[in-house]
C-alpha atoms as a PDB file:
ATOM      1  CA  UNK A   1       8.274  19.657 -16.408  1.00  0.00           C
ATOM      2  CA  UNK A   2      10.225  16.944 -15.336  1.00  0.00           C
ATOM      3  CA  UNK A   3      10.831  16.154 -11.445  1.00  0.00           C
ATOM      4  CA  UNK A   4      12.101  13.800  -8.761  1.00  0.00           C
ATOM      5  CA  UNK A   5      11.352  13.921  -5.433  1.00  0.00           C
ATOM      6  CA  UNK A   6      13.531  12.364  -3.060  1.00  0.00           C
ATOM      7  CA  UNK A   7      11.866  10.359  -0.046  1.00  0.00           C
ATOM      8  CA  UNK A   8      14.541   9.363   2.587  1.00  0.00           C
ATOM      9  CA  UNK A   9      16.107   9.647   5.829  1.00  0.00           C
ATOM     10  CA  UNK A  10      18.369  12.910   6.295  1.00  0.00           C
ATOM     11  CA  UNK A  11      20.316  13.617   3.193  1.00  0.00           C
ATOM     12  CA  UNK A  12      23.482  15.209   4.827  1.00  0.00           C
ATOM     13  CA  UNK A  13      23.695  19.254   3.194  1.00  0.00           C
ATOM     14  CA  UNK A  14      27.040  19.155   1.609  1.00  0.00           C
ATOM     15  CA  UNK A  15      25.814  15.878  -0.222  1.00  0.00           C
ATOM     16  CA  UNK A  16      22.369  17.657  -1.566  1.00  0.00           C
ATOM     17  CA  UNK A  17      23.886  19.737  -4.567  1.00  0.00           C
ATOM     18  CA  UNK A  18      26.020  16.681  -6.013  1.00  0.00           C
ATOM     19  CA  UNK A  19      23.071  14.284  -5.632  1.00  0.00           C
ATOM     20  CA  UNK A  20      20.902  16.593  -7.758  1.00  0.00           C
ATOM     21  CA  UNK A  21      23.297  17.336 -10.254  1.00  0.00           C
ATOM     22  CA  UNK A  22      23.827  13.816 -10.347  1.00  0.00           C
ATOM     23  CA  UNK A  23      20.369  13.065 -10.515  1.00  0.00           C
ATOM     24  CA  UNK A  24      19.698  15.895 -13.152  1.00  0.00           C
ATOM     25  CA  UNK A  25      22.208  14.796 -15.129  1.00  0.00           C
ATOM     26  CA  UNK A  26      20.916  10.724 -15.205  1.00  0.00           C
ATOM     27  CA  UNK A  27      17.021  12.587 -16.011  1.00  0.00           C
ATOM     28  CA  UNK A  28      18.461  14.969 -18.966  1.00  0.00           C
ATOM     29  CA  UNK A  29      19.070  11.894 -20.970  1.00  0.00           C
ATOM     30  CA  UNK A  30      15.863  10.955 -21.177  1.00  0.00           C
ATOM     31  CA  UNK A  31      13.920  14.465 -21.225  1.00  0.00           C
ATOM     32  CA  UNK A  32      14.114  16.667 -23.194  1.00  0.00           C
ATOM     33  CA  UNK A  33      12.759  19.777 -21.054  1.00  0.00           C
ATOM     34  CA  UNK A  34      14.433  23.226 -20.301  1.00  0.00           C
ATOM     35  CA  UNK A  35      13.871  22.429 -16.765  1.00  0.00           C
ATOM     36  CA  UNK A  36      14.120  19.385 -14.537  1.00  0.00           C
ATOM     37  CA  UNK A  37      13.993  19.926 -10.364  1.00  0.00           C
ATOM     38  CA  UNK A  38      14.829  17.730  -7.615  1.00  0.00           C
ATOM     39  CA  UNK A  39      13.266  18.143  -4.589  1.00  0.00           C
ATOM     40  CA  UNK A  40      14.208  16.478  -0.962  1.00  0.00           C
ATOM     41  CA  UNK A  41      11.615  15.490   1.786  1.00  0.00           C
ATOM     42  CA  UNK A  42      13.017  13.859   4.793  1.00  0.00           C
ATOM     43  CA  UNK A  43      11.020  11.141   6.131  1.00  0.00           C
ATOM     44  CA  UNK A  44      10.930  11.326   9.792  1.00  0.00           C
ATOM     45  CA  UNK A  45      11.657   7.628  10.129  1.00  0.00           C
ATOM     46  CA  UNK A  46      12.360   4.158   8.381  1.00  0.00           C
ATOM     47  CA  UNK A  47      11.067   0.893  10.060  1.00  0.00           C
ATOM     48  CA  UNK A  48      11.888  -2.840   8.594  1.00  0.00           C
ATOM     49  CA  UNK A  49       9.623  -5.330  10.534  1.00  0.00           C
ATOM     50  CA  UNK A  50       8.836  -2.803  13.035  1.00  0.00           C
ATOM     51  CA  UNK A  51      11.843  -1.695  13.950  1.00  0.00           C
ATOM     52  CA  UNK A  52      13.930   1.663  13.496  1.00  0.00           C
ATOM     53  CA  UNK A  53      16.239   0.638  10.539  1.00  0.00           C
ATOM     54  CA  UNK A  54      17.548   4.793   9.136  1.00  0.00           C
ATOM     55  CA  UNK A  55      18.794   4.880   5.527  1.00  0.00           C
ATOM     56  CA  UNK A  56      17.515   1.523   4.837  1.00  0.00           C
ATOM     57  CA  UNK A  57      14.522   2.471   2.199  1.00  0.00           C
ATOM     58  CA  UNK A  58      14.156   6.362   0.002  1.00  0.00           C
ATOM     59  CA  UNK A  59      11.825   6.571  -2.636  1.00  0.00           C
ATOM     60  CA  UNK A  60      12.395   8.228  -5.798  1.00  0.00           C
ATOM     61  CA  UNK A  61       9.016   9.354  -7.456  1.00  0.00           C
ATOM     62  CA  UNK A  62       9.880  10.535 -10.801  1.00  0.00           C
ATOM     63  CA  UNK A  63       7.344  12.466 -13.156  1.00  0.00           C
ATOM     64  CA  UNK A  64       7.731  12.760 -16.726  1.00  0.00           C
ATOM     65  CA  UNK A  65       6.532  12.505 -19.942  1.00  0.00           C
ATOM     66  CA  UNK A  66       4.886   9.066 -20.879  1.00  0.00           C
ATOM     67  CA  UNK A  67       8.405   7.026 -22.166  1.00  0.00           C
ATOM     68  CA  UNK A  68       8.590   3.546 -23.339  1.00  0.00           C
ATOM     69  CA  UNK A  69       8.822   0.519 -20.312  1.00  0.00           C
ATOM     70  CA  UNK A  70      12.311   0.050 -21.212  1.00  0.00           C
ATOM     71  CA  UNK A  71      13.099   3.044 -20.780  1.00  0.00           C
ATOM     72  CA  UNK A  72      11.764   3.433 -17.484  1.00  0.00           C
ATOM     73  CA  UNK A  73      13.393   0.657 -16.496  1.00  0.00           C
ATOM     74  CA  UNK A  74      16.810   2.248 -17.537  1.00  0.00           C
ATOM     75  CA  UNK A  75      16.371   5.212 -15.803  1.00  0.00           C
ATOM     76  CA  UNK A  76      14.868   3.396 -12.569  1.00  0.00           C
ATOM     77  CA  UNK A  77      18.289   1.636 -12.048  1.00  0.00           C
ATOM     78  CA  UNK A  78      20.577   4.595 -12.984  1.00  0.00           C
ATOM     79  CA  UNK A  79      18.592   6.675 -10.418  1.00  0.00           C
ATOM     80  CA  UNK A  80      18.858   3.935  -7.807  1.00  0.00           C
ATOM     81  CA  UNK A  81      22.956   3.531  -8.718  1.00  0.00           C
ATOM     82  CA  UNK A  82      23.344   7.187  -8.491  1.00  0.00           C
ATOM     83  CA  UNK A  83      21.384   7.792  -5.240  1.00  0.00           C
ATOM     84  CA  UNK A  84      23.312   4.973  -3.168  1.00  0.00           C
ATOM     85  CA  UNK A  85      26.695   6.607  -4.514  1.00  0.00           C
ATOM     86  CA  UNK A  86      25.723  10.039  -3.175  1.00  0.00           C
ATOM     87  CA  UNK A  87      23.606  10.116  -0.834  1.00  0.00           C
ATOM     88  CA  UNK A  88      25.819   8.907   1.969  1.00  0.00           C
ATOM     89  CA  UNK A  89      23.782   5.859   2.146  1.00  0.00           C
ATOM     90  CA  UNK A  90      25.242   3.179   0.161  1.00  0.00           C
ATOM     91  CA  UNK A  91      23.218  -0.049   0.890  1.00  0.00           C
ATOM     92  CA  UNK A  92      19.647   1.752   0.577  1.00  0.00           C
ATOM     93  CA  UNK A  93      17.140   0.410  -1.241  1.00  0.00           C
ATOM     94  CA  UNK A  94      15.925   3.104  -3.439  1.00  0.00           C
ATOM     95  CA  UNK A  95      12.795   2.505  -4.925  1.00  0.00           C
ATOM     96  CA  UNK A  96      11.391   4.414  -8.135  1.00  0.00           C
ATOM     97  CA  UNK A  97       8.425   5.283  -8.963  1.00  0.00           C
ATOM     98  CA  UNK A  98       7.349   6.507 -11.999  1.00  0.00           C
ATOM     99  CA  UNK A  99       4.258   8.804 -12.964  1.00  0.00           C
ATOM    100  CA  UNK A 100       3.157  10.410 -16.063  1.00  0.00           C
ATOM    101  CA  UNK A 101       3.151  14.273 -16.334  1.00  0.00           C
ATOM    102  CA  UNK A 102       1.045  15.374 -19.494  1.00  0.00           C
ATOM    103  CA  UNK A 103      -1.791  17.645 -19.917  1.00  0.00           C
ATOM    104  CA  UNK A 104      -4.261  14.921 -19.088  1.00  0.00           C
ATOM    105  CA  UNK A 105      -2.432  13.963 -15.810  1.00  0.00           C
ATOM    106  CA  UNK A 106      -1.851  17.118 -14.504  1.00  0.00           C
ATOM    107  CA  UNK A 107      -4.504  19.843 -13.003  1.00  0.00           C
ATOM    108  CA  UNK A 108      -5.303  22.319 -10.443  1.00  0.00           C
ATOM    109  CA  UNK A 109      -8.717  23.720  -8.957  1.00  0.00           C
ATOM    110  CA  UNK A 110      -8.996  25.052 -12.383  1.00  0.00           C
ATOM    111  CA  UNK A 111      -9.196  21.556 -13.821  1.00  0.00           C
ATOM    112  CA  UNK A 112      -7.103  19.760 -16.248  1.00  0.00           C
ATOM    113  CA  UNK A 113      -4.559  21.139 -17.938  1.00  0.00           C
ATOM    114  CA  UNK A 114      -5.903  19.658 -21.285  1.00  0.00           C
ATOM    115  CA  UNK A 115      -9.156  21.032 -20.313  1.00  0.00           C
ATOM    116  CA  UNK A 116      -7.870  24.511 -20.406  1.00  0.00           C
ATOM    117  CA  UNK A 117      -6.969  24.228 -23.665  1.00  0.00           C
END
């Protein structure tokens, strides 16, 4: 299933439910899955040149189903426009990253999930 996990300083609480709507809503166009989920981890700090510089850099690390470059392109820049406009910090660079989730990317300690099959 489709997911984005949100790397960055603090996201304030009231601003969590409209980012991942937002973000949900940008993903849905491209997926076509019953289920996508957003999920926040805070990083404990941000430094630019070795110093403390908060809300400067997040990191969106998308997984998905294996899409056309263009289209990852698309969605790397809606996700960046839609993060800066909710997340309470507007001049962040948010990078995405994109990784493929398909039964030959995707295991556990029971192996593969294509192996299973």
């Amino acid at each position: 299933m489709p997911s984005v996990k949100v790397m960055s300083a603090k996201i304030a609480s009231e601003r969590k439910a409209p980012l991942a709507k937002r973000l949900y809503g940008d993903m849905k166009e491209f997926f076509r899955a019953p289920v996508i989920e957003v999920f926040y981890l805070n990083l404990d700090g941000a430094y630019l040149n070795g110093e403390e510089n908060i809300g400067s850099h997040a990191i969106l690390e998308v997984e998905g189903p294996d899409i056309k470059k263009e289209d990852v392109s698309r969605l790397s820049k809606t996700l960046s426009k839609s993060f800066r406009a909710e997340s309470g910090y507007p001049n962040c660079h948010a990078a995405v990253v994109y990784h493929v989730n398909d039964k030959d990317h995707v295991g556990s300690i029971e192996g593969l999930l294509s192996e299973k099959m």
